[in-house]
PDB file of N, CA and C in Angstrom:
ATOM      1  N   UNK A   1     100.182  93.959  91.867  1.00  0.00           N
ATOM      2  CA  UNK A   1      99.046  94.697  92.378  1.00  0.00           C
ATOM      3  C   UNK A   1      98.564  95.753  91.395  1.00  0.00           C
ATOM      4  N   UNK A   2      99.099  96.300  90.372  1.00  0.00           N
ATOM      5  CA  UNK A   2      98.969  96.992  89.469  1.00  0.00           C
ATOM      6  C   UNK A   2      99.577  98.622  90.123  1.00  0.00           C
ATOM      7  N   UNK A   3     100.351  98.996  90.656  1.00  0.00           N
ATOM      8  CA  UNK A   3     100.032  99.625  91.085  1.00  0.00           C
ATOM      9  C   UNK A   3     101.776 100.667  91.028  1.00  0.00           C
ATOM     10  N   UNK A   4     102.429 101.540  90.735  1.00  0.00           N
ATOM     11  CA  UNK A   4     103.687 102.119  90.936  1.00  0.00           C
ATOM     12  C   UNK A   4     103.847 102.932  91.989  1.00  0.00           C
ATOM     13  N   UNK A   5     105.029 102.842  92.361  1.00  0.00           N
ATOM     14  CA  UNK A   5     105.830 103.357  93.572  1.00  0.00           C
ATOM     15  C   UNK A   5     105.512 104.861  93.599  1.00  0.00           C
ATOM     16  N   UNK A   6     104.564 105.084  94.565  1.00  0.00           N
ATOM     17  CA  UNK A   6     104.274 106.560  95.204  1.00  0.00           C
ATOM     18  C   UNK A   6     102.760 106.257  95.335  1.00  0.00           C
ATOM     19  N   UNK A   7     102.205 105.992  94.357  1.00  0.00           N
ATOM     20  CA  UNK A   7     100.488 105.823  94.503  1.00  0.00           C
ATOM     21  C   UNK A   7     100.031 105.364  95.184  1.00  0.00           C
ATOM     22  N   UNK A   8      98.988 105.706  95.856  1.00  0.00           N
ATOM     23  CA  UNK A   8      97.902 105.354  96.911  1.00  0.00           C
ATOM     24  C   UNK A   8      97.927 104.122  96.461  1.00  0.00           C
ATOM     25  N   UNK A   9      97.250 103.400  98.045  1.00  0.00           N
ATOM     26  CA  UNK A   9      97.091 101.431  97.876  1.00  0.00           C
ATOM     27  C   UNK A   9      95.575 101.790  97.173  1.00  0.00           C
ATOM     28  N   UNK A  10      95.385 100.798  96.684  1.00  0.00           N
ATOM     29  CA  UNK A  10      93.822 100.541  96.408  1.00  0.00           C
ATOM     30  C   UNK A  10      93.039 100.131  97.667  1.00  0.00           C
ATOM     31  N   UNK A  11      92.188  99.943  97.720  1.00  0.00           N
ATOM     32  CA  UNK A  11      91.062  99.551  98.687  1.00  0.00           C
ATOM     33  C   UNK A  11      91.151  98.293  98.592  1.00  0.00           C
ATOM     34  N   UNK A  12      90.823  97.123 100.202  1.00  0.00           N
ATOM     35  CA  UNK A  12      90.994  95.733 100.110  1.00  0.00           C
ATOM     36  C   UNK A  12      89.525  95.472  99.469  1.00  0.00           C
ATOM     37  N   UNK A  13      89.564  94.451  98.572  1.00  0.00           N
ATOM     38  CA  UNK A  13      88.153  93.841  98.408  1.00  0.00           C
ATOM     39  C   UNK A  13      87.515  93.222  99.560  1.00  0.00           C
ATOM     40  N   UNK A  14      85.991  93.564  99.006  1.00  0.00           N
ATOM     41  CA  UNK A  14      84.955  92.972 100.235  1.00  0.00           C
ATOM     42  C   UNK A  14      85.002  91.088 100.366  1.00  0.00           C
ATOM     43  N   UNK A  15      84.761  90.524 101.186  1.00  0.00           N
ATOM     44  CA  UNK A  15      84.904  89.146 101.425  1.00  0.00           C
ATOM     45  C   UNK A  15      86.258  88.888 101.661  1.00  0.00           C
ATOM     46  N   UNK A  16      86.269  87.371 102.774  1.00  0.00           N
ATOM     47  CA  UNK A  16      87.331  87.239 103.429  1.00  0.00           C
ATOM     48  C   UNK A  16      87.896  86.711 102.092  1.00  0.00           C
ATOM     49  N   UNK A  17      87.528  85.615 100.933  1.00  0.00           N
ATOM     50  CA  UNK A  17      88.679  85.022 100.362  1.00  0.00           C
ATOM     51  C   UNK A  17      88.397  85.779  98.618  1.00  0.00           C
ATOM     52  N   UNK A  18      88.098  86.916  98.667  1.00  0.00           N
ATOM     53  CA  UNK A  18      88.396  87.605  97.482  1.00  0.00           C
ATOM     54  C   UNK A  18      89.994  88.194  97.401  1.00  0.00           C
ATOM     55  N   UNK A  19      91.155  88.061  96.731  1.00  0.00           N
ATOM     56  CA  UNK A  19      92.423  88.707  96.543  1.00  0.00           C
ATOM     57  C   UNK A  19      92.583  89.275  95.287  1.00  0.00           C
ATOM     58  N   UNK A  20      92.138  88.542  94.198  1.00  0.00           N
ATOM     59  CA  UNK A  20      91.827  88.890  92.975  1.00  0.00           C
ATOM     60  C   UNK A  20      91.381  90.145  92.488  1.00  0.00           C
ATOM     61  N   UNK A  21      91.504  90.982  91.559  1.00  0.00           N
ATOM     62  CA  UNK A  21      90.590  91.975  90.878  1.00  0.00           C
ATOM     63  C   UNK A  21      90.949  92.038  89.801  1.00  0.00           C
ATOM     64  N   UNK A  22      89.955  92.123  88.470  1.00  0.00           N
ATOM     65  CA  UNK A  22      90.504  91.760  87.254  1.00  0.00           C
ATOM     66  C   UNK A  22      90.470  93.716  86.264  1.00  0.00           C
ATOM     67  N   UNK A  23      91.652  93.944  86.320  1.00  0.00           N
ATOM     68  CA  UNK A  23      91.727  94.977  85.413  1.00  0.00           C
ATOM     69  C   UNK A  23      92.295  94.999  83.669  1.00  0.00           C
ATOM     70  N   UNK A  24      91.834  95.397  83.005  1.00  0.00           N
ATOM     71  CA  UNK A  24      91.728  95.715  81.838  1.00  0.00           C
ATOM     72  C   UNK A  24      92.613  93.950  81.077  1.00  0.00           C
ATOM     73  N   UNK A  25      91.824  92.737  81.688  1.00  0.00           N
ATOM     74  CA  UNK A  25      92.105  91.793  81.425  1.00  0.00           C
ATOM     75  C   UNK A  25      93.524  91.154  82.203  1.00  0.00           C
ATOM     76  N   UNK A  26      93.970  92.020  83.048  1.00  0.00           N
ATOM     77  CA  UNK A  26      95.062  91.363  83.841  1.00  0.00           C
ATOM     78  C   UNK A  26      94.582  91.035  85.626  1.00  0.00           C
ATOM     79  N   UNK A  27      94.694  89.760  86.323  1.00  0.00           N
ATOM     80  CA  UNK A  27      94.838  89.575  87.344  1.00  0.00           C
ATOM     81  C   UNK A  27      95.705  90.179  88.348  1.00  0.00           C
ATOM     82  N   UNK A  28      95.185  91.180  88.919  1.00  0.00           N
ATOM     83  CA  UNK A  28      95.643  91.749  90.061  1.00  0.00           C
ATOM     84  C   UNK A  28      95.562  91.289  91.599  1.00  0.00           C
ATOM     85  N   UNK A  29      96.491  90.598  92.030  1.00  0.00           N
ATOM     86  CA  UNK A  29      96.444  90.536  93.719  1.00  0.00           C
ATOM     87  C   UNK A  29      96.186  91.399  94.704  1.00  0.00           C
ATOM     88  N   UNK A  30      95.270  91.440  95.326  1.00  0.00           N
ATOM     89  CA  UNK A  30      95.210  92.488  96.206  1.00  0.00           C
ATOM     90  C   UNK A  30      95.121  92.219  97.700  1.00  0.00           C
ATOM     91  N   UNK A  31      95.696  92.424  98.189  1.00  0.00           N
ATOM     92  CA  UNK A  31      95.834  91.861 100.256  1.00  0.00           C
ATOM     93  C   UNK A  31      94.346  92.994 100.593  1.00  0.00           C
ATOM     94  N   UNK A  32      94.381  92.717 102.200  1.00  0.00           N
ATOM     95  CA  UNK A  32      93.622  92.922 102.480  1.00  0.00           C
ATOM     96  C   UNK A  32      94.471  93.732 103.900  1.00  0.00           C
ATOM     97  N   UNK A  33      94.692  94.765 103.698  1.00  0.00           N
ATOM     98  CA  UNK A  33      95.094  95.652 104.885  1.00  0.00           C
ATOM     99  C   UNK A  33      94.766  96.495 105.836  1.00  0.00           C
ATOM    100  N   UNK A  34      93.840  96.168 106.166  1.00  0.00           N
ATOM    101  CA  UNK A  34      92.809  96.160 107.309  1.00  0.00           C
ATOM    102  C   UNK A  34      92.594  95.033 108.050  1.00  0.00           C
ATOM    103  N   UNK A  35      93.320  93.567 107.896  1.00  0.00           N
ATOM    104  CA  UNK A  35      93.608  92.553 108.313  1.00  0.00           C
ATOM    105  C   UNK A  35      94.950  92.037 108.691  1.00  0.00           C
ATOM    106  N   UNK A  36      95.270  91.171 109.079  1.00  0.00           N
ATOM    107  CA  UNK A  36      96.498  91.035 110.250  1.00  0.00           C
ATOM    108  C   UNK A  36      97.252  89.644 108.641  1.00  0.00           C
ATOM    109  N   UNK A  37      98.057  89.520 109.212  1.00  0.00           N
ATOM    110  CA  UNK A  37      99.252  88.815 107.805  1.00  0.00           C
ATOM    111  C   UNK A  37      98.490  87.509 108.092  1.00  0.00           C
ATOM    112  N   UNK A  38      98.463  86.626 109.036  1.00  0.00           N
ATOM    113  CA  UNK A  38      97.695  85.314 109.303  1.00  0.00           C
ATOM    114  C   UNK A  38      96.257  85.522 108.169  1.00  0.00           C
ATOM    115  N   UNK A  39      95.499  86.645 108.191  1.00  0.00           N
ATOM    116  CA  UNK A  39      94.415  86.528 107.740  1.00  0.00           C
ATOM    117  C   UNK A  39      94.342  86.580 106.243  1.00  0.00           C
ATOM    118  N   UNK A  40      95.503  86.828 105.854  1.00  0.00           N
ATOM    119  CA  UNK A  40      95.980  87.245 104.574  1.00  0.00           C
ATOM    120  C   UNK A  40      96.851  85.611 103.893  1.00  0.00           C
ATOM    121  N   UNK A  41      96.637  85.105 104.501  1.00  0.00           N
ATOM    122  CA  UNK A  41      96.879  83.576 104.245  1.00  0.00           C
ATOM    123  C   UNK A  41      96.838  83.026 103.016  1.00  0.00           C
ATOM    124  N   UNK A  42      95.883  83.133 102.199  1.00  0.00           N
ATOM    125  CA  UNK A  42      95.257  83.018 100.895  1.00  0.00           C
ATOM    126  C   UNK A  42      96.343  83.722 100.009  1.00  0.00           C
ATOM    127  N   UNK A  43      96.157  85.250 100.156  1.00  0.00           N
ATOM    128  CA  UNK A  43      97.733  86.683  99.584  1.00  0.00           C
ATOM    129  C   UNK A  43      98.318  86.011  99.675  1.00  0.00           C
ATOM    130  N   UNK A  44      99.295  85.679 100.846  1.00  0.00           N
ATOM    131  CA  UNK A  44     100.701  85.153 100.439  1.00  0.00           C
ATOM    132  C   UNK A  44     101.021  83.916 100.280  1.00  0.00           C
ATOM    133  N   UNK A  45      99.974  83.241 100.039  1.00  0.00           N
ATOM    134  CA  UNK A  45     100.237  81.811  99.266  1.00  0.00           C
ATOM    135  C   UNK A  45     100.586  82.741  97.752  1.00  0.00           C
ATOM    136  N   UNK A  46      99.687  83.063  97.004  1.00  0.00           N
ATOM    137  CA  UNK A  46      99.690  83.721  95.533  1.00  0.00           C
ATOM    138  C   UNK A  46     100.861  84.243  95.396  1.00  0.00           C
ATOM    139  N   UNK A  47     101.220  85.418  96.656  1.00  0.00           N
ATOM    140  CA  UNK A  47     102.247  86.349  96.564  1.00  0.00           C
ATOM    141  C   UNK A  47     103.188  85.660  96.435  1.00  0.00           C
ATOM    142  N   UNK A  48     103.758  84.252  96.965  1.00  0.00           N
ATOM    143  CA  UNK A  48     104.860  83.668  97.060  1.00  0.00           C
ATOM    144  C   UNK A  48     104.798  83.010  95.246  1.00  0.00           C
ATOM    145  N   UNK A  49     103.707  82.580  95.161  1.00  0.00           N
ATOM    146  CA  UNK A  49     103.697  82.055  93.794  1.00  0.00           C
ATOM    147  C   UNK A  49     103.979  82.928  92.544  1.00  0.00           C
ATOM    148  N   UNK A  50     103.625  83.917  92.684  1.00  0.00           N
ATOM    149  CA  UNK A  50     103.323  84.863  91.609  1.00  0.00           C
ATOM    150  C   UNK A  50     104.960  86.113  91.712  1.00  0.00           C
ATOM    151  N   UNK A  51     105.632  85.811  92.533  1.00  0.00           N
ATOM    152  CA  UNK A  51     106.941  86.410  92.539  1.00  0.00           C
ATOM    153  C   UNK A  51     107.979  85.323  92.296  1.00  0.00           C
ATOM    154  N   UNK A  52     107.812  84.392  92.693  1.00  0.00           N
ATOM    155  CA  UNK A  52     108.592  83.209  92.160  1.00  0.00           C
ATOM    156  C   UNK A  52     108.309  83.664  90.393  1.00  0.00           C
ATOM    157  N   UNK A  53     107.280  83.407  89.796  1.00  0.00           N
ATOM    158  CA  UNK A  53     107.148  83.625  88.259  1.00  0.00           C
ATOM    159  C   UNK A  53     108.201  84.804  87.995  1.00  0.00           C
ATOM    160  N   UNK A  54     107.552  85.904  88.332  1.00  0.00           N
ATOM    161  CA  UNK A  54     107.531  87.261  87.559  1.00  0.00           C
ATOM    162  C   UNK A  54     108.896  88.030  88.827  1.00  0.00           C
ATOM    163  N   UNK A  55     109.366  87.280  89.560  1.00  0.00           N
ATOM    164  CA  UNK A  55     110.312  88.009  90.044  1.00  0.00           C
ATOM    165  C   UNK A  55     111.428  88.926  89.284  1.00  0.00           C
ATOM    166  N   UNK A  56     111.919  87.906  88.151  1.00  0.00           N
ATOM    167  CA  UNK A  56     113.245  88.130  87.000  1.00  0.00           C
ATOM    168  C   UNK A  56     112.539  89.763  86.416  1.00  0.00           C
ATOM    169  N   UNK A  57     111.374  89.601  86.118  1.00  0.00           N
ATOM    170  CA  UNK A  57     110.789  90.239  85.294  1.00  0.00           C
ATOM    171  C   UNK A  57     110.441  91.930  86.044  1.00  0.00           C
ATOM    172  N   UNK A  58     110.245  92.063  87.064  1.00  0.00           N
ATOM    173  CA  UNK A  58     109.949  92.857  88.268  1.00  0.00           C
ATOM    174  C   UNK A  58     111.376  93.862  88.397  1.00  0.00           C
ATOM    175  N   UNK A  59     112.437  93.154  88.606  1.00  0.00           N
ATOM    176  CA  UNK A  59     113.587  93.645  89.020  1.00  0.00           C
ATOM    177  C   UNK A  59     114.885  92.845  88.421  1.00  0.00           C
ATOM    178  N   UNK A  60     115.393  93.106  87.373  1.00  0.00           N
ATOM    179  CA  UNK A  60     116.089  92.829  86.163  1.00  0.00           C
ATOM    180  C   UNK A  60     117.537  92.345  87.017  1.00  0.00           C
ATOM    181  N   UNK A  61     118.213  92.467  87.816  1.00  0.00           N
ATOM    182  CA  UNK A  61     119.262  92.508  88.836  1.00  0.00           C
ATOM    183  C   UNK A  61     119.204  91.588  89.758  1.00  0.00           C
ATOM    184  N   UNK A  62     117.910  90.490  90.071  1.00  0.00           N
ATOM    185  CA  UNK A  62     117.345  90.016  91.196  1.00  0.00           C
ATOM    186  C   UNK A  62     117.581  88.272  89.893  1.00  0.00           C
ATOM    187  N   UNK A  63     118.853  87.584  90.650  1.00  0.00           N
ATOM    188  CA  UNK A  63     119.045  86.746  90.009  1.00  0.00           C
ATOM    189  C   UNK A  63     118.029  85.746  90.221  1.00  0.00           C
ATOM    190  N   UNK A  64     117.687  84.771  88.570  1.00  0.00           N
ATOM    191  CA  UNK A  64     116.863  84.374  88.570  1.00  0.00           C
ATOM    192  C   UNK A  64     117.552  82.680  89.048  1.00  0.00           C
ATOM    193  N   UNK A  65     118.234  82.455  89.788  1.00  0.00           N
ATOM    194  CA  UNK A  65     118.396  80.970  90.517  1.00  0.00           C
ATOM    195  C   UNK A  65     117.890  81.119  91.667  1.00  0.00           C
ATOM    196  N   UNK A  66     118.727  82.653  92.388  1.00  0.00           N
ATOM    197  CA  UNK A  66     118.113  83.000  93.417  1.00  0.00           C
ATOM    198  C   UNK A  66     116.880  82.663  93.926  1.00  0.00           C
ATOM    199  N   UNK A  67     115.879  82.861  92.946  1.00  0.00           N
ATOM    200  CA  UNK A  67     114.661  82.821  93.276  1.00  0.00           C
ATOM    201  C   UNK A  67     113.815  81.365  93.087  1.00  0.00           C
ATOM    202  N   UNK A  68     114.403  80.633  91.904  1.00  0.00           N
ATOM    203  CA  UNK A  68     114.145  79.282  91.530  1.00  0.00           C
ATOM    204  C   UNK A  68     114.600  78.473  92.537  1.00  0.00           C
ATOM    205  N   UNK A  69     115.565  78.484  93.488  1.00  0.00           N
ATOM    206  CA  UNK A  69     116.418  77.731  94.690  1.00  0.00           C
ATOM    207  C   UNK A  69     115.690  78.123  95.936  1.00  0.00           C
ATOM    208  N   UNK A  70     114.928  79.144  95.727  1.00  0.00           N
ATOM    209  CA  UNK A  70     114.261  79.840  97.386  1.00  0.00           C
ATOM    210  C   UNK A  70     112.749  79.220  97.627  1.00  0.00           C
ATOM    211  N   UNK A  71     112.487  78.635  98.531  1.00  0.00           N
ATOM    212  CA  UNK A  71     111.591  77.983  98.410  1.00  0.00           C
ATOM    213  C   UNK A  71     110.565  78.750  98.719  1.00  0.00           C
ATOM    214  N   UNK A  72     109.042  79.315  98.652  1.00  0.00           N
ATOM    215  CA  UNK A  72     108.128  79.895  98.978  1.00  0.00           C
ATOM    216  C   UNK A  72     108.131  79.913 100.741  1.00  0.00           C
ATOM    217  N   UNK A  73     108.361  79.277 101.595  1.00  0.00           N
ATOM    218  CA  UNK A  73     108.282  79.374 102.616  1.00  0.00           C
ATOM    219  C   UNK A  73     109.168  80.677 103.100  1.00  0.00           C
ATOM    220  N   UNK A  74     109.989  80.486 102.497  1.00  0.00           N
ATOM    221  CA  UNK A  74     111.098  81.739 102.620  1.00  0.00           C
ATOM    222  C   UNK A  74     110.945  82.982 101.760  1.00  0.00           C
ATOM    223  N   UNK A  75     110.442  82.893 100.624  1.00  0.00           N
ATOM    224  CA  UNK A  75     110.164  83.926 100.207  1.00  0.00           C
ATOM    225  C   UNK A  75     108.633  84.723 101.087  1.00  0.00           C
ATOM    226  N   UNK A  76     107.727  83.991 101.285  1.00  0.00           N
ATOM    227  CA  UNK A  76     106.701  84.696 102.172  1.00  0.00           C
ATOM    228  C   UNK A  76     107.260  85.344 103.502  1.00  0.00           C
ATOM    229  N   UNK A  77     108.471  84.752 103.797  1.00  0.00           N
ATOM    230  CA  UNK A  77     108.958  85.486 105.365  1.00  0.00           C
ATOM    231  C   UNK A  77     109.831  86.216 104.657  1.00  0.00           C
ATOM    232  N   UNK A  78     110.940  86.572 103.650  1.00  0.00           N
ATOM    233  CA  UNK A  78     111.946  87.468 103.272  1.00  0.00           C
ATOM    234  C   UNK A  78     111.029  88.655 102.776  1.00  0.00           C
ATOM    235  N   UNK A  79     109.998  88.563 101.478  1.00  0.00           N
ATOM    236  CA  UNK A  79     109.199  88.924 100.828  1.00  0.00           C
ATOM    237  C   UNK A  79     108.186  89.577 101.180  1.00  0.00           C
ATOM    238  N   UNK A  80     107.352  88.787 101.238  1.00  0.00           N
ATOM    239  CA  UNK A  80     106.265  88.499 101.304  1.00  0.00           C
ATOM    240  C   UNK A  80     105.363  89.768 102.811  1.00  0.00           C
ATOM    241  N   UNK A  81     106.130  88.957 103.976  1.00  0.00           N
ATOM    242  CA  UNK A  81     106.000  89.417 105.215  1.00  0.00           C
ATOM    243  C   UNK A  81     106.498  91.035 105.165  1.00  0.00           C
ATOM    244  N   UNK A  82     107.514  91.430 104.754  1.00  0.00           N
ATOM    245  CA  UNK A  82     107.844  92.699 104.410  1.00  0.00           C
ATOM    246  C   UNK A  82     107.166  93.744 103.976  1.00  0.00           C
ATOM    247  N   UNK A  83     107.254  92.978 103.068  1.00  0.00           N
ATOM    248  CA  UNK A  83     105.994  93.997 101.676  1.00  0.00           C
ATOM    249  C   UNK A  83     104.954  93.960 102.461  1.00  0.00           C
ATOM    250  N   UNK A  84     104.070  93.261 102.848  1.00  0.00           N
ATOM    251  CA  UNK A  84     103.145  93.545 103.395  1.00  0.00           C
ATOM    252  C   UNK A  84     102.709  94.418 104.679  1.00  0.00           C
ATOM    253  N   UNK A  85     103.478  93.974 105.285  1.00  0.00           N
ATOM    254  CA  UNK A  85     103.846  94.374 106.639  1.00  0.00           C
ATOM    255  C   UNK A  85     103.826  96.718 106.441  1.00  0.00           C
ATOM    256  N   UNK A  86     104.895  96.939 105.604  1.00  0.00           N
ATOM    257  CA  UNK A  86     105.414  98.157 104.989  1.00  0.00           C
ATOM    258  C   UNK A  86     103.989  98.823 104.178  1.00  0.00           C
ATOM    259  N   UNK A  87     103.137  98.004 103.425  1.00  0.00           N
ATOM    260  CA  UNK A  87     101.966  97.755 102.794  1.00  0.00           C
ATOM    261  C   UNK A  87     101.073  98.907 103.989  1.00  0.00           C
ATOM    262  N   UNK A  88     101.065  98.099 104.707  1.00  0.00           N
ATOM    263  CA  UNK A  88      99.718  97.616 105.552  1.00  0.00           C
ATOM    264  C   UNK A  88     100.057  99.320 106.447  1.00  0.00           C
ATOM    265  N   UNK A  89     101.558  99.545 106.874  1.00  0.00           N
ATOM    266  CA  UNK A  89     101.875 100.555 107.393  1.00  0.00           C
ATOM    267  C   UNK A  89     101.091 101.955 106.672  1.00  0.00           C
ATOM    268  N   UNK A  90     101.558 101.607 105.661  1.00  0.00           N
ATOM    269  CA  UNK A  90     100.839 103.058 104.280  1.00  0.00           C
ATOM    270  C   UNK A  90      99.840 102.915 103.768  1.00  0.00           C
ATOM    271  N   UNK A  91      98.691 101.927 104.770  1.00  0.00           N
ATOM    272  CA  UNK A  91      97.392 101.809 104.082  1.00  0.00           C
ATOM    273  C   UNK A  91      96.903 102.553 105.667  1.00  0.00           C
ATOM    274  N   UNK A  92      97.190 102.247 107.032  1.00  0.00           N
ATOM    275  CA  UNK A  92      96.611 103.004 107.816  1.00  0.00           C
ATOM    276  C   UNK A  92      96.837 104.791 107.703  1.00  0.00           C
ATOM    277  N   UNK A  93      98.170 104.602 107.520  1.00  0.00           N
ATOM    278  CA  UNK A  93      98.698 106.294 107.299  1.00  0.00           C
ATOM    279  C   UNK A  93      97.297 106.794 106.590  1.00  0.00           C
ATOM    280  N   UNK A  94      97.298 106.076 104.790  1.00  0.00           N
ATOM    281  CA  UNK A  94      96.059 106.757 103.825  1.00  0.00           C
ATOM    282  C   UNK A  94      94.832 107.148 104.871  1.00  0.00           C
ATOM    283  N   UNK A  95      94.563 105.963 105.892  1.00  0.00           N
ATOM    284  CA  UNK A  95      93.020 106.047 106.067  1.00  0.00           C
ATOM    285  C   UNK A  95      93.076 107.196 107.205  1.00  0.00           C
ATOM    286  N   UNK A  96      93.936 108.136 107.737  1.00  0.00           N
ATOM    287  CA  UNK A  96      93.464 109.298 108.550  1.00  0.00           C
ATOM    288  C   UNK A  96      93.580 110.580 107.964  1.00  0.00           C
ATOM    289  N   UNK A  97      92.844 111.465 108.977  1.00  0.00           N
ATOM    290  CA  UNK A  97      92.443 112.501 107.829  1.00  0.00           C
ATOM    291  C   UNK A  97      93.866 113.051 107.454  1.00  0.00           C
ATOM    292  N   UNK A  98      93.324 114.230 106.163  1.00  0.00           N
ATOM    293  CA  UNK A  98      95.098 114.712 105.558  1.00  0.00           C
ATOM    294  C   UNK A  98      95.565 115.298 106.419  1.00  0.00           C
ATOM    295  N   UNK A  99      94.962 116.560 107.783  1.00  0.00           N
ATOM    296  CA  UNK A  99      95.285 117.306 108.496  1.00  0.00           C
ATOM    297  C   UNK A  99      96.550 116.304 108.973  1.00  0.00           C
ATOM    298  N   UNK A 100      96.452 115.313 110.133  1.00  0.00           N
ATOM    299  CA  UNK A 100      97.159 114.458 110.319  1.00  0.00           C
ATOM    300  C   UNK A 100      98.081 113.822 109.415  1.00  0.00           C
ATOM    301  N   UNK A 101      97.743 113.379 108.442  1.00  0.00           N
ATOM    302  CA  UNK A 101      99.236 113.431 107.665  1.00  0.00           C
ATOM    303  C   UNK A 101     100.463 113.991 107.578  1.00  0.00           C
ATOM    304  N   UNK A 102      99.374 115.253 107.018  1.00  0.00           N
ATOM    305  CA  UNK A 102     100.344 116.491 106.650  1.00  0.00           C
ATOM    306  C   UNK A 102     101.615 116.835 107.718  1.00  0.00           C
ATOM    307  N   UNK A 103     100.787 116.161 108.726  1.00  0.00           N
ATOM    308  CA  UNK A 103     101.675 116.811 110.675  1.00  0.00           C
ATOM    309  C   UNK A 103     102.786 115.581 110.471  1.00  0.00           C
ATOM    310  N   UNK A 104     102.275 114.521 109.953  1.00  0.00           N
ATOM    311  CA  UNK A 104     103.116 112.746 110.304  1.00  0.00           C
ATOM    312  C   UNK A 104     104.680 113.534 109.231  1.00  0.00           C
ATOM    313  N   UNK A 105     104.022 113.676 108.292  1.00  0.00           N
ATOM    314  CA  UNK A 105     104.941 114.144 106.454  1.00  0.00           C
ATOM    315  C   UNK A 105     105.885 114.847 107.435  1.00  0.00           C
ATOM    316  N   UNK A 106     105.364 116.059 107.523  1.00  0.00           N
ATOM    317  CA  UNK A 106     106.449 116.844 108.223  1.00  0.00           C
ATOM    318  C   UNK A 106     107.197 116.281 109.582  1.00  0.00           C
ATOM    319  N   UNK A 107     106.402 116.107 110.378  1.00  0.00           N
ATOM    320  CA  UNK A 107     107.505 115.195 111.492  1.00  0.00           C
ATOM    321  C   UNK A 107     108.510 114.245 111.396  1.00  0.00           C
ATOM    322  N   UNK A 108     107.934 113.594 110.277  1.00  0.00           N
ATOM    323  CA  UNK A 108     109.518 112.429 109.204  1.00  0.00           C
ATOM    324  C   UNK A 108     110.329 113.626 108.941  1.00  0.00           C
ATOM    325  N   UNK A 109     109.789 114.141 107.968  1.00  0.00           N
ATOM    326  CA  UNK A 109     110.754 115.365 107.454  1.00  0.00           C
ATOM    327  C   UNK A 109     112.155 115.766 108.570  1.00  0.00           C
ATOM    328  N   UNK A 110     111.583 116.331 109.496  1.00  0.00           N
ATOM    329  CA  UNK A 110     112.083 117.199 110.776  1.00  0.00           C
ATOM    330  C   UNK A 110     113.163 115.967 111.413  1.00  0.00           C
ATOM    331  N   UNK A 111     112.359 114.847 111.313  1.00  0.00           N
ATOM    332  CA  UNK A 111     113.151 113.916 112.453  1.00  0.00           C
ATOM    333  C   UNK A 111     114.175 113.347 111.484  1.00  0.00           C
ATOM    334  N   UNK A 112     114.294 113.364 109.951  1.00  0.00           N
ATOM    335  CA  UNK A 112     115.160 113.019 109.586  1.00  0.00           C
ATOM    336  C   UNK A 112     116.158 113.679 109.043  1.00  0.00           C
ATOM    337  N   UNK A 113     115.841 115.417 109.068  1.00  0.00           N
ATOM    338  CA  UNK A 113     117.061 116.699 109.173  1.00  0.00           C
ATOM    339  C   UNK A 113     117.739 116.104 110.650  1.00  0.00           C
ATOM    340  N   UNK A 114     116.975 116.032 111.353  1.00  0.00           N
ATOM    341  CA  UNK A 114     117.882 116.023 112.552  1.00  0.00           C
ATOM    342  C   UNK A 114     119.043 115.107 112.591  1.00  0.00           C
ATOM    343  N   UNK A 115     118.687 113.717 112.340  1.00  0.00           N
ATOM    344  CA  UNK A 115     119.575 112.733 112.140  1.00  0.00           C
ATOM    345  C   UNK A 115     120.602 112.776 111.460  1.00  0.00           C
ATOM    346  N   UNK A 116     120.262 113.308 110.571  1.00  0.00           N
ATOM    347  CA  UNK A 116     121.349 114.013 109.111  1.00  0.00           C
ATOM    348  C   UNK A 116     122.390 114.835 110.089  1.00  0.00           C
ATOM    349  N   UNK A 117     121.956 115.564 110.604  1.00  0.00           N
ATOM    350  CA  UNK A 117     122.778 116.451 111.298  1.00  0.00           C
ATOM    351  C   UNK A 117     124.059 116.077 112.545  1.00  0.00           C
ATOM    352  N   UNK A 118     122.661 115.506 113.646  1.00  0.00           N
ATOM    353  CA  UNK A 118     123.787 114.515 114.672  1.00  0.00           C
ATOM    354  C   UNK A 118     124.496 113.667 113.845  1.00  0.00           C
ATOM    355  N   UNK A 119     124.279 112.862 113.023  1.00  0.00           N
ATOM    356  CA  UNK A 119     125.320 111.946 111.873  1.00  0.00           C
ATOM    357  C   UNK A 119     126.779 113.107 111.743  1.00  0.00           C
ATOM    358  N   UNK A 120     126.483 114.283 111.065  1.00  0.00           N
ATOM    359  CA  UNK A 120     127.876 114.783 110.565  1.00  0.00           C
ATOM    360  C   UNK A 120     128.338 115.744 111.502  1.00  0.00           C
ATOM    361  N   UNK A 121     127.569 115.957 112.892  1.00  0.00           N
ATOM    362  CA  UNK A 121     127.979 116.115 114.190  1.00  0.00           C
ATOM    363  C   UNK A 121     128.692 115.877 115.711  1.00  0.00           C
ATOM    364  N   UNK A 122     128.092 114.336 115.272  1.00  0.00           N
ATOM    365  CA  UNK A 122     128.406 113.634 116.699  1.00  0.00           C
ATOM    366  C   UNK A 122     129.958 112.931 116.448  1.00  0.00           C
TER     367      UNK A 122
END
């Protein structure tokens, strides 16, 4: 997707079967998260294809039989469905205002001191 761990999603492209966006000569996949995983049909055909390739390459530790033996059907439900799914979670979060965020940020925050706590409590 072009994109590193913390940064805002990009925006889905307009049209149902655009996934593509071409940056500085590289093909970028892009889902559409404002749409439901069925509609995204097209994505995780690619997604399954395009992690099969570049999986080894992605995550250096992530054996490469593993992934040559896993058939795309399974990688779109292990994978695929995940990522997106997690995706799609932190693309609605982006789209409300920051006030609300800021309240969500801190309420994780809070709810996960707490847990920490009952953990070395209970």
């Amino acid at each position: 997707m072009g994109i590193t761990k913390g940064e805002d999603l990009p925006e889905p492209l307009p049209g149902d079967k655009d996934f593509y966006v071409t940056i500085d000569d590289e093909h970028l996949l892009r889902p559409k998260f404002d749409q439901s995983w069925t509609a995204n049909a097209k994505w995780h055909n690619d997604f399954a294809t395009k992690f099969k390739k570049d999986a080894h390459t992605l995550d250096p530790f992530c054996p490469v039989d593993l992934i040559t033996n896993t058939d795309k059907v399974a990688l779109k439900k292990m994978a695929g469905n995940t990522t997106f799914k997690n995706m799609k979670l932190k693309y609605r979060e982006m789209q409300r205002p920051t006030g609300i965020q800021i309240d969500n940020i801190k309420e994780e925050r809070w709810d996960d001191r707490k847990s920490k706590v009952n953990f070395y409590f209970a």
